[in-house]
PDB file of N, CA and C in Angstrom:
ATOM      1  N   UNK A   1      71.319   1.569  42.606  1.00  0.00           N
ATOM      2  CA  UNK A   1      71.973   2.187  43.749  1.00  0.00           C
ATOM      3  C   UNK A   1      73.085   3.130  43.279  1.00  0.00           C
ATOM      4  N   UNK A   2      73.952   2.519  42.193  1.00  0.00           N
ATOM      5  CA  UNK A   2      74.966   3.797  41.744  1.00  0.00           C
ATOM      6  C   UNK A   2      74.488   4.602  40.922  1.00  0.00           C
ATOM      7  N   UNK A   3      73.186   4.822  40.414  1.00  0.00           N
ATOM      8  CA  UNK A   3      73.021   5.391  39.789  1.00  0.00           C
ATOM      9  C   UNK A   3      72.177   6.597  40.491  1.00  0.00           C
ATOM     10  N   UNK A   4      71.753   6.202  41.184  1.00  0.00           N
ATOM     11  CA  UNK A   4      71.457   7.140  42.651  1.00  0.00           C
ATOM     12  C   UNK A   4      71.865   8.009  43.049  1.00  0.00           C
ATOM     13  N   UNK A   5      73.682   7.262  43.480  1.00  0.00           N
ATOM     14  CA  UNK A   5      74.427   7.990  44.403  1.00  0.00           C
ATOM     15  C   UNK A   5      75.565   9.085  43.499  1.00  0.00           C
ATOM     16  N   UNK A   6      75.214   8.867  41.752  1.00  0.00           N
ATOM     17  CA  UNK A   6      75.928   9.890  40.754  1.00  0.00           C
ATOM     18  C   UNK A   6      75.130  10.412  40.496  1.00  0.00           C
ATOM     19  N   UNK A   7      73.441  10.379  40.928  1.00  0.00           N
ATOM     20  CA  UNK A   7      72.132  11.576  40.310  1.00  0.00           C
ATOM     21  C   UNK A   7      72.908  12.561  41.801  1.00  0.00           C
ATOM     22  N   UNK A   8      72.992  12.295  42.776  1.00  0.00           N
ATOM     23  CA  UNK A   8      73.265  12.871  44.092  1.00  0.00           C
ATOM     24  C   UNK A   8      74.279  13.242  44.422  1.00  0.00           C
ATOM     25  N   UNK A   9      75.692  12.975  43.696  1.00  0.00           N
ATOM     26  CA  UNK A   9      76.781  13.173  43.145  1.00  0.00           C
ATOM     27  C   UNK A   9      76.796  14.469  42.669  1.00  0.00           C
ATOM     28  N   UNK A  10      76.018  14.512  41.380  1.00  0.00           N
ATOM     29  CA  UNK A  10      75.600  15.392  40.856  1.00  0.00           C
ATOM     30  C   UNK A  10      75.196  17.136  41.178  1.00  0.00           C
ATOM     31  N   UNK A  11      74.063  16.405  41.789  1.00  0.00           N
ATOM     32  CA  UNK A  11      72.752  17.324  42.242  1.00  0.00           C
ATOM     33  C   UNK A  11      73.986  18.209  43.175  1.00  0.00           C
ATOM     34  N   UNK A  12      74.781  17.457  44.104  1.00  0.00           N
ATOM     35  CA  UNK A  12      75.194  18.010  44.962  1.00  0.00           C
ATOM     36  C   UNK A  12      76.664  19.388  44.460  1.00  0.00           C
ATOM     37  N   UNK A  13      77.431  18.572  43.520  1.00  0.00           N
ATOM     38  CA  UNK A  13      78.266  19.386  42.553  1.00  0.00           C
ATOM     39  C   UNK A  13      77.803  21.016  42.404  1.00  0.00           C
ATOM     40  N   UNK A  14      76.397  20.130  41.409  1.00  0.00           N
ATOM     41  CA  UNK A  14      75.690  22.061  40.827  1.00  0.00           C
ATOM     42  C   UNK A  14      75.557  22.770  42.180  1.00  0.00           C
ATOM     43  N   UNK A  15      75.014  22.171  43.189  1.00  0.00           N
ATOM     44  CA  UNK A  15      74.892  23.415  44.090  1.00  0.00           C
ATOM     45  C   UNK A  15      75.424  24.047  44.474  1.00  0.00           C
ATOM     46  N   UNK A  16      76.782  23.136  44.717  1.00  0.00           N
ATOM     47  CA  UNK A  16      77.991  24.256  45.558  1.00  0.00           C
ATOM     48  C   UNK A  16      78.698  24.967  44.394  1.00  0.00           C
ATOM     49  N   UNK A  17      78.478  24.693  43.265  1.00  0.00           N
ATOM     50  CA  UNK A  17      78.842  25.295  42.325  1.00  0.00           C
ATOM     51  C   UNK A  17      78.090  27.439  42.190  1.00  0.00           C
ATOM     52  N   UNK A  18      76.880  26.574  42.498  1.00  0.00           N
ATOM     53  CA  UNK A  18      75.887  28.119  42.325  1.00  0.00           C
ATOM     54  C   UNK A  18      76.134  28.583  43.338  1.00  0.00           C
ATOM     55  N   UNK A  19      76.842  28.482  44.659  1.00  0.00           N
ATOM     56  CA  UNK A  19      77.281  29.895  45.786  1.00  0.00           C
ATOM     57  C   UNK A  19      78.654  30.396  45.516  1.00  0.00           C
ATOM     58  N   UNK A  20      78.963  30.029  43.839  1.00  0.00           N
ATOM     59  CA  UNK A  20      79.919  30.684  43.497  1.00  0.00           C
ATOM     60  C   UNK A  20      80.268  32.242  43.703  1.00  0.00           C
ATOM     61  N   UNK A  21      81.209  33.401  44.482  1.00  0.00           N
ATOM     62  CA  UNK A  21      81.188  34.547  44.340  1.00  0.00           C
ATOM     63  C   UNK A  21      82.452  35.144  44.108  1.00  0.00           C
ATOM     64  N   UNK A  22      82.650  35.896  43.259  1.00  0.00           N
ATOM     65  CA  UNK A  22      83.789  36.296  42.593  1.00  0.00           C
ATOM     66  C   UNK A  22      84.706  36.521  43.800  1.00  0.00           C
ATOM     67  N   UNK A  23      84.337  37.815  44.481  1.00  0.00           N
ATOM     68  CA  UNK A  23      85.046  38.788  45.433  1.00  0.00           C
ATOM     69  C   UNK A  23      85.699  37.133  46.787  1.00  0.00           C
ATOM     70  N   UNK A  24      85.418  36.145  46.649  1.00  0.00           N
ATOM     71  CA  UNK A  24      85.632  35.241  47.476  1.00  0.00           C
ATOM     72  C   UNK A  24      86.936  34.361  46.591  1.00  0.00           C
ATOM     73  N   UNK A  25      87.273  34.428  45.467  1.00  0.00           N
ATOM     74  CA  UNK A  25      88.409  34.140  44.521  1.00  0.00           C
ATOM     75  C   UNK A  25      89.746  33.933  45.045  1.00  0.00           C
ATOM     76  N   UNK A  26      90.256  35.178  45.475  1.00  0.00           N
ATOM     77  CA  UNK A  26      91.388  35.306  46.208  1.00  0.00           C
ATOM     78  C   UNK A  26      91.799  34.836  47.571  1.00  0.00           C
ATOM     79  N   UNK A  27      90.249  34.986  48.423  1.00  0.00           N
ATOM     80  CA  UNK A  27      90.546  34.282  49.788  1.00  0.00           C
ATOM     81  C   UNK A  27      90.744  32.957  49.054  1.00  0.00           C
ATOM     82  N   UNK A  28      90.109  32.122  48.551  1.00  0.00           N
ATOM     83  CA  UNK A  28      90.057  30.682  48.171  1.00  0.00           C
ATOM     84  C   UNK A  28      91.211  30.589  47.836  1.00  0.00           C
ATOM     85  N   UNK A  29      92.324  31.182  46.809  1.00  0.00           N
ATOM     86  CA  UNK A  29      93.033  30.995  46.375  1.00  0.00           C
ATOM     87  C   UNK A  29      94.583  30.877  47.413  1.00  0.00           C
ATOM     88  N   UNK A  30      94.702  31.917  48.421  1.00  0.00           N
ATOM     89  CA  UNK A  30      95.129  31.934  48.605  1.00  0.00           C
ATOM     90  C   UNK A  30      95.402  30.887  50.294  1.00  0.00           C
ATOM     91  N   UNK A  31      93.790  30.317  50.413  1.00  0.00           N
ATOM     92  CA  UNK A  31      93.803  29.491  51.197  1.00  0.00           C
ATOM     93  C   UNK A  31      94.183  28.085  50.761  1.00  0.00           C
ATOM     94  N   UNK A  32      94.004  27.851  49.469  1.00  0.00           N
ATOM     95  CA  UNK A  32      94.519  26.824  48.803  1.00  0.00           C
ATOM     96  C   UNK A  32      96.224  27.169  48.630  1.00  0.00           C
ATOM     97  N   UNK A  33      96.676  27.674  48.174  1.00  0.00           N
ATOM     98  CA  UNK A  33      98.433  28.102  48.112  1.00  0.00           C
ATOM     99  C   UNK A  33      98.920  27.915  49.917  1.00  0.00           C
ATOM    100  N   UNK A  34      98.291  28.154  51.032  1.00  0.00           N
ATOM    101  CA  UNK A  34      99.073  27.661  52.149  1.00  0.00           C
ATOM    102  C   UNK A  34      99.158  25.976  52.208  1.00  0.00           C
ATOM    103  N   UNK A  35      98.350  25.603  52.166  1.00  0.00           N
ATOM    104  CA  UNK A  35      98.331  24.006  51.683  1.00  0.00           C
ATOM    105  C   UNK A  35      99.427  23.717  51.115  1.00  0.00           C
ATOM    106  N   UNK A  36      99.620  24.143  49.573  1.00  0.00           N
ATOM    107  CA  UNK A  36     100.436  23.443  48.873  1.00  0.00           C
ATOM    108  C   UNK A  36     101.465  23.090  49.214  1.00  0.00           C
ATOM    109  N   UNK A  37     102.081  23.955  50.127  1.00  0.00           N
ATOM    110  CA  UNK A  37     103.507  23.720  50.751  1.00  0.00           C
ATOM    111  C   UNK A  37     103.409  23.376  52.294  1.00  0.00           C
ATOM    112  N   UNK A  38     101.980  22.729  53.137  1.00  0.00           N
ATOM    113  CA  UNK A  38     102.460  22.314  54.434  1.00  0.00           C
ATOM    114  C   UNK A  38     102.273  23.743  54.746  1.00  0.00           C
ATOM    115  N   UNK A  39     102.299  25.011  54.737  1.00  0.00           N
ATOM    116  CA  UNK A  39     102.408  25.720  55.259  1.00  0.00           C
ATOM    117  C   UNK A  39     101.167  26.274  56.253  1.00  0.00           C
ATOM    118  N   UNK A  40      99.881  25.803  55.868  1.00  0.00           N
ATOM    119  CA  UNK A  40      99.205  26.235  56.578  1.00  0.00           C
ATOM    120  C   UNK A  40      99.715  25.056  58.300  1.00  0.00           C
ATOM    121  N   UNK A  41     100.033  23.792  58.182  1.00  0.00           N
ATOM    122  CA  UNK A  41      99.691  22.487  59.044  1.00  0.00           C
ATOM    123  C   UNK A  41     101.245  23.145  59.898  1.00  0.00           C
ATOM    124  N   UNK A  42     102.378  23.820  59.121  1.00  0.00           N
ATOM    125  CA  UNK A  42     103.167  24.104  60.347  1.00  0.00           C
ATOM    126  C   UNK A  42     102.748  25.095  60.948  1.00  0.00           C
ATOM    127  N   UNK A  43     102.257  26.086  60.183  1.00  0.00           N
ATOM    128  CA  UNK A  43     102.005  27.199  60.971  1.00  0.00           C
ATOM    129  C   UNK A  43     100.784  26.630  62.140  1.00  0.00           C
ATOM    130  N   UNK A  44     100.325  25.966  61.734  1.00  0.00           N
ATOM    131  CA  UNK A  44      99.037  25.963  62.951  1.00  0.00           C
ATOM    132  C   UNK A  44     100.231  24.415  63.992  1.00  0.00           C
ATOM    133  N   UNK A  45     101.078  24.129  63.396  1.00  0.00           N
ATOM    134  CA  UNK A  45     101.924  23.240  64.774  1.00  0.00           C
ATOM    135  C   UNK A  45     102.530  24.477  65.568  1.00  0.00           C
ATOM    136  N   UNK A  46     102.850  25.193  64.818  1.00  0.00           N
ATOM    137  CA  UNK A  46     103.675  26.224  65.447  1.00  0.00           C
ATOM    138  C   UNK A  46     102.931  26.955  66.688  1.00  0.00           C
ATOM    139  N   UNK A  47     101.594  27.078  65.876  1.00  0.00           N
ATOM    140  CA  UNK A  47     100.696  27.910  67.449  1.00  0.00           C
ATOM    141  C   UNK A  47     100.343  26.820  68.392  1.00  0.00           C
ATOM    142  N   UNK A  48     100.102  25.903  68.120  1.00  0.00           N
ATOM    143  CA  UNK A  48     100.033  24.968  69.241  1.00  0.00           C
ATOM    144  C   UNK A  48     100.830  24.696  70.522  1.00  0.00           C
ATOM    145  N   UNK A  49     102.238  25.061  69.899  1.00  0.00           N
ATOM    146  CA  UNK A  49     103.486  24.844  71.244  1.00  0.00           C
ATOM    147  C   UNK A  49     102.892  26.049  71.371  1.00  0.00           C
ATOM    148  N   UNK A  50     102.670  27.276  71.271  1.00  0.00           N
ATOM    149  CA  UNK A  50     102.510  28.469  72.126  1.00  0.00           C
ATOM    150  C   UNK A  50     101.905  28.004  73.866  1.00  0.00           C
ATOM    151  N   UNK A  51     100.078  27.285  73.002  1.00  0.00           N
ATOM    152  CA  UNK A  51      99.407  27.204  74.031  1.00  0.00           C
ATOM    153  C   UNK A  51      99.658  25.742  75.348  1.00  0.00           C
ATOM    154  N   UNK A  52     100.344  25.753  76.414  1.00  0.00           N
ATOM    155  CA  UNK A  52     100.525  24.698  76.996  1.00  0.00           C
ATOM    156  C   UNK A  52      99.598  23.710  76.835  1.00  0.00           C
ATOM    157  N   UNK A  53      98.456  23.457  76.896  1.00  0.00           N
ATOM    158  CA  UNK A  53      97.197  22.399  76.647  1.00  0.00           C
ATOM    159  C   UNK A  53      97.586  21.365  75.654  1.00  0.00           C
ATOM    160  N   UNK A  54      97.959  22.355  74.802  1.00  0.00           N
ATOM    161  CA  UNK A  54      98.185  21.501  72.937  1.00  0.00           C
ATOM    162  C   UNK A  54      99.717  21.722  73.065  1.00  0.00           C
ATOM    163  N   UNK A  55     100.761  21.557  73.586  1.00  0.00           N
ATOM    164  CA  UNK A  55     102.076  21.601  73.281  1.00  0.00           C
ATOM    165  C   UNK A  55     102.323  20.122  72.753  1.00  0.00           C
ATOM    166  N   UNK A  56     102.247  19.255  73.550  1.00  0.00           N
ATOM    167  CA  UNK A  56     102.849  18.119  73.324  1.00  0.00           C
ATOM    168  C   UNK A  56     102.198  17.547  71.448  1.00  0.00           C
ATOM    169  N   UNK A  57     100.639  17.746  71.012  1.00  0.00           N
ATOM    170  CA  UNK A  57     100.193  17.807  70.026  1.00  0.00           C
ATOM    171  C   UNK A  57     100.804  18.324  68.852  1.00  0.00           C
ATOM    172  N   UNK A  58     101.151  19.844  69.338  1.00  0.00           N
ATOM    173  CA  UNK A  58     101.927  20.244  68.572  1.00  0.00           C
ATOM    174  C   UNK A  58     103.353  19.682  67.909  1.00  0.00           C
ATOM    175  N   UNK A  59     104.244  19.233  68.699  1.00  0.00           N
ATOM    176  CA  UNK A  59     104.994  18.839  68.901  1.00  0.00           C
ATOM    177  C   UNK A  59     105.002  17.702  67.919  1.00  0.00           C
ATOM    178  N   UNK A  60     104.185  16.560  68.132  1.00  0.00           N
ATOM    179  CA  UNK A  60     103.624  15.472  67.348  1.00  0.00           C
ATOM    180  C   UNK A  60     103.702  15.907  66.050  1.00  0.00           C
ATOM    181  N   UNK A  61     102.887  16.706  65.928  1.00  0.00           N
ATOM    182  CA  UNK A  61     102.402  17.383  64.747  1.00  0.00           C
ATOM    183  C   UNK A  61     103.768  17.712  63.539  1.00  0.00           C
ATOM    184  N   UNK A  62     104.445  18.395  64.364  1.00  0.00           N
ATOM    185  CA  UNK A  62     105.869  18.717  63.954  1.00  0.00           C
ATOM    186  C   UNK A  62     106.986  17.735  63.277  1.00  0.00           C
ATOM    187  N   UNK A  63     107.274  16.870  64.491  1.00  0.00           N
ATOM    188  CA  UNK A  63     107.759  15.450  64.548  1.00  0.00           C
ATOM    189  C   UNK A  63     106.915  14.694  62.980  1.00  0.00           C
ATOM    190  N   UNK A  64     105.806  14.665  62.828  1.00  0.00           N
ATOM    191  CA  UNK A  64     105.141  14.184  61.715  1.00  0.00           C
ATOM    192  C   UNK A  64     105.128  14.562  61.052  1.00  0.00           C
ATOM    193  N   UNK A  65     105.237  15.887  60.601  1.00  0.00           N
ATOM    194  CA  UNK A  65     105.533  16.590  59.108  1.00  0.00           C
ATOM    195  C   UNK A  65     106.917  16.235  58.860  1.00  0.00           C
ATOM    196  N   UNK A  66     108.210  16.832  59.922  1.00  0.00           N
ATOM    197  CA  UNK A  66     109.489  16.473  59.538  1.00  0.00           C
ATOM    198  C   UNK A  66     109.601  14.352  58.896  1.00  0.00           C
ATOM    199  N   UNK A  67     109.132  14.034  59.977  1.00  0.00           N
ATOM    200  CA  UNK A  67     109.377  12.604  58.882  1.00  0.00           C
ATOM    201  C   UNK A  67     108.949  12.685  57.839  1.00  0.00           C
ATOM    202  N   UNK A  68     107.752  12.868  57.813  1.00  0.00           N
ATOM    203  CA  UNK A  68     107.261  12.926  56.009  1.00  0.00           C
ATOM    204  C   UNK A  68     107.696  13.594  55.236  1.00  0.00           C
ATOM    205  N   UNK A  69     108.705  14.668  55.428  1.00  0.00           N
ATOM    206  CA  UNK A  69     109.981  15.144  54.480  1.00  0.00           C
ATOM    207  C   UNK A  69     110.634  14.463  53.976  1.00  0.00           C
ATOM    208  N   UNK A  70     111.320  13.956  55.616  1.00  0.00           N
ATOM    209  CA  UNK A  70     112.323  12.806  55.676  1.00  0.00           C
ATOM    210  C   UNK A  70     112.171  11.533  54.241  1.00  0.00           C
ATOM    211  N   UNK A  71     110.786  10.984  54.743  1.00  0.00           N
ATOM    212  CA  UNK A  71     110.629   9.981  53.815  1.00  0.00           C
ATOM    213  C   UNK A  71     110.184   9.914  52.893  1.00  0.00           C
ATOM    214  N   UNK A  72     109.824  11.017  52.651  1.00  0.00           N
ATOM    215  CA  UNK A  72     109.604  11.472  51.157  1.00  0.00           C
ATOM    216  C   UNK A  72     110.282  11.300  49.898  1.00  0.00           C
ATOM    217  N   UNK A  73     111.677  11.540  50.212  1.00  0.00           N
ATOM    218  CA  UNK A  73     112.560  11.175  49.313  1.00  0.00           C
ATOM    219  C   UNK A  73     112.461   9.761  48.709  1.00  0.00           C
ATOM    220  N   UNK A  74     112.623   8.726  49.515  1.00  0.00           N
ATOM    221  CA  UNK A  74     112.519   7.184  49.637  1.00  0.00           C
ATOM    222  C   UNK A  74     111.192   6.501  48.970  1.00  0.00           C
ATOM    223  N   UNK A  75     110.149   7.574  49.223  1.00  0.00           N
ATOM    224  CA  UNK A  75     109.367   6.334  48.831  1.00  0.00           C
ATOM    225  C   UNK A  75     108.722   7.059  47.721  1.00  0.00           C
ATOM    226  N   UNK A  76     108.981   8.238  47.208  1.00  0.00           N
ATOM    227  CA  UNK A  76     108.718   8.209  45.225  1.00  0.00           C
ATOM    228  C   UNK A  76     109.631   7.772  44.206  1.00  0.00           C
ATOM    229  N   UNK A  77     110.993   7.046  45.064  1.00  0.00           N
ATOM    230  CA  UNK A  77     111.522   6.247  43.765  1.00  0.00           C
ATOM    231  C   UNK A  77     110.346   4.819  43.647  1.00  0.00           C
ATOM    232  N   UNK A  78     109.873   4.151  44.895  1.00  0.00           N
ATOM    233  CA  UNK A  78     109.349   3.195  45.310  1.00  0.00           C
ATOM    234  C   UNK A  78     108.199   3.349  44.331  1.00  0.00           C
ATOM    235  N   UNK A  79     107.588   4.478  44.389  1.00  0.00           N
ATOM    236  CA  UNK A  79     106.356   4.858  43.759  1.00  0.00           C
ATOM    237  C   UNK A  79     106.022   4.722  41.995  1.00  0.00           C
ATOM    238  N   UNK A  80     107.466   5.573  41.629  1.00  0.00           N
ATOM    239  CA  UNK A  80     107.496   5.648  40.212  1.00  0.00           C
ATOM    240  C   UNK A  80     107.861   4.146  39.429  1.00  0.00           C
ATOM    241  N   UNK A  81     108.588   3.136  40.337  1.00  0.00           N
ATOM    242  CA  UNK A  81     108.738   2.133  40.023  1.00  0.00           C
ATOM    243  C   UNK A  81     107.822   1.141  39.904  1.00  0.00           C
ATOM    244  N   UNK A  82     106.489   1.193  41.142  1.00  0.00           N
ATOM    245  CA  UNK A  82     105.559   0.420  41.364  1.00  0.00           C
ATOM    246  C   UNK A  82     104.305   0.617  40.172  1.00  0.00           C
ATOM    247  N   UNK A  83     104.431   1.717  39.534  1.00  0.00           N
ATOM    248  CA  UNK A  83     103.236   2.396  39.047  1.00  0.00           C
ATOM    249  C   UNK A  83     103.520   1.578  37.376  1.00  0.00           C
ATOM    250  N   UNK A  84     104.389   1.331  37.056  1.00  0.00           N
ATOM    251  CA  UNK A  84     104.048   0.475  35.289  1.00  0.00           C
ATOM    252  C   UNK A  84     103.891  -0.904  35.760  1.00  0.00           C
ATOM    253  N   UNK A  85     104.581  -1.492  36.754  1.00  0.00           N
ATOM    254  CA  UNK A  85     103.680  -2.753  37.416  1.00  0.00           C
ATOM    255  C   UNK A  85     102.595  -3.159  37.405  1.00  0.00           C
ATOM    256  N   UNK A  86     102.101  -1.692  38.496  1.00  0.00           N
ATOM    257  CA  UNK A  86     100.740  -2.199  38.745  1.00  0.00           C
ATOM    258  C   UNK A  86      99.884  -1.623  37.299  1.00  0.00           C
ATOM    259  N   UNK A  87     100.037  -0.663  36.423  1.00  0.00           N
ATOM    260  CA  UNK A  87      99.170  -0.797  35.063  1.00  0.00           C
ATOM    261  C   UNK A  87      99.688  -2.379  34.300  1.00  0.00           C
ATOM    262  N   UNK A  88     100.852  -2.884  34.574  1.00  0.00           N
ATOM    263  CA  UNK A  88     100.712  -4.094  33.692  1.00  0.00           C
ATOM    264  C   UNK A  88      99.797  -5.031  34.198  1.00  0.00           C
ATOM    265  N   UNK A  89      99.926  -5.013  35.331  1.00  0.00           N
ATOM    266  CA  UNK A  89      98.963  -6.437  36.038  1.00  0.00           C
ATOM    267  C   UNK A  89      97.442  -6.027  35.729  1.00  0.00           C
ATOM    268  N   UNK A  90      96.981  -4.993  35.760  1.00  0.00           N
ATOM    269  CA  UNK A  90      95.509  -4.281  35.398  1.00  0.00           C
ATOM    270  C   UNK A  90      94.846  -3.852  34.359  1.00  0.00           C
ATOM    271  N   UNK A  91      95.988  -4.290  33.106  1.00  0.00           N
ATOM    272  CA  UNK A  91      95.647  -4.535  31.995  1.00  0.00           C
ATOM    273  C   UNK A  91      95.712  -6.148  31.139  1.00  0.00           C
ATOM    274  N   UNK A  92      96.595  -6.493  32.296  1.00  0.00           N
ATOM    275  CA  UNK A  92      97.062  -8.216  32.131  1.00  0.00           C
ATOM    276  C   UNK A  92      95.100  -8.486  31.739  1.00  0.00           C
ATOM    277  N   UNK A  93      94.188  -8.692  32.541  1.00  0.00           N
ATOM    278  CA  UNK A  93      93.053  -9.133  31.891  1.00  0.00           C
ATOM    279  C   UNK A  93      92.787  -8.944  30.529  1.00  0.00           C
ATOM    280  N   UNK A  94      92.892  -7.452  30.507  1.00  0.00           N
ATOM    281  CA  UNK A  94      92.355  -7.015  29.252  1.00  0.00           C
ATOM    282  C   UNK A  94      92.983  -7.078  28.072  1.00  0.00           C
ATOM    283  N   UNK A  95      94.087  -7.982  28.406  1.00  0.00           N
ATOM    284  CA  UNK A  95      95.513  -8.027  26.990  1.00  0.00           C
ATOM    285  C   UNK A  95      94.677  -9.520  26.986  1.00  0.00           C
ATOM    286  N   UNK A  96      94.599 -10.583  27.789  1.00  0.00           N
ATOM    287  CA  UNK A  96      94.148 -11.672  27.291  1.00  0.00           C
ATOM    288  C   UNK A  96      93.506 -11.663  27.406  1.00  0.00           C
ATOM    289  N   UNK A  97      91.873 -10.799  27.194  1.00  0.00           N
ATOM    290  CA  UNK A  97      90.949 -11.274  26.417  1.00  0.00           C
ATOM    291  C   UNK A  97      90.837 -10.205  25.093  1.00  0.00           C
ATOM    292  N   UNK A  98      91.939  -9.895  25.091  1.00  0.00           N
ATOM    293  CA  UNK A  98      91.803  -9.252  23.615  1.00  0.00           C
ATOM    294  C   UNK A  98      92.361 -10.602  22.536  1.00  0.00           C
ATOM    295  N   UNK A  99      94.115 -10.789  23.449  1.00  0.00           N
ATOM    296  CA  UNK A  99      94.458 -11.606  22.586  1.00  0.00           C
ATOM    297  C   UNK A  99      93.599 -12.950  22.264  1.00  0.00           C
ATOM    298  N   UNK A 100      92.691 -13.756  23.491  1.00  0.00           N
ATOM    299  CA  UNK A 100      92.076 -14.827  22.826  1.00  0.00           C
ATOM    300  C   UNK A 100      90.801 -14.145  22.427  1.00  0.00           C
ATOM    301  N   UNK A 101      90.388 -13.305  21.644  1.00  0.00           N
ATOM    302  CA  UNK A 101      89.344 -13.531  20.918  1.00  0.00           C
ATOM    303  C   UNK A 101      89.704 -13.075  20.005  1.00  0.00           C
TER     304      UNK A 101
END
């Protein structure tokens, strides 16, 4: 079964690989760079309050990016701290069965 679903894994990779087209580089690129900074997700909160239908969405939307600023700060000390933990406990197996054999 996994070996299946990485032939298909696969198969699927090369293809989207081959509608590769140069002149399409820059749109990609530069659709990836609004991302990086949230910028595409405010700008599209931003048009949302325009349209009354989606205001309150928008709004949400807004409200939810600003916290995740907010708490952003807070929880990558949490993060950087948790992360040699959890490699000790996930190597904890593999230290004792190195050490007993």
């Amino acid at each position: 079964m996994l070996d299946t679903l990485l032939r298909l894994d696969g198969e699927l990779l090369l293809s989207i690989q081959s509608l590769h087209q140069p002149w399409l580089d820059p749109v990609v690129s530069l659709y990836t760079m609004l991302g990086d900074a949230g910028l595409m997700w405010i700008a599209l909160s931003l048009a949302m309050l325009i349209w009354k239908p989606t205001r309150r969405a928008g709004g949400t939307a807004l409200l939810a990016l600003a916290l995740g600023l907010l708490s952003l700060g807070s929880v990558i000390p949490l993060a950087t701290f948790a992360a040699p933990l959890l490699a000790m406990v996930c190597l904890l197996p593999v230290l004792l069965e190195y050490g007993a054999g």
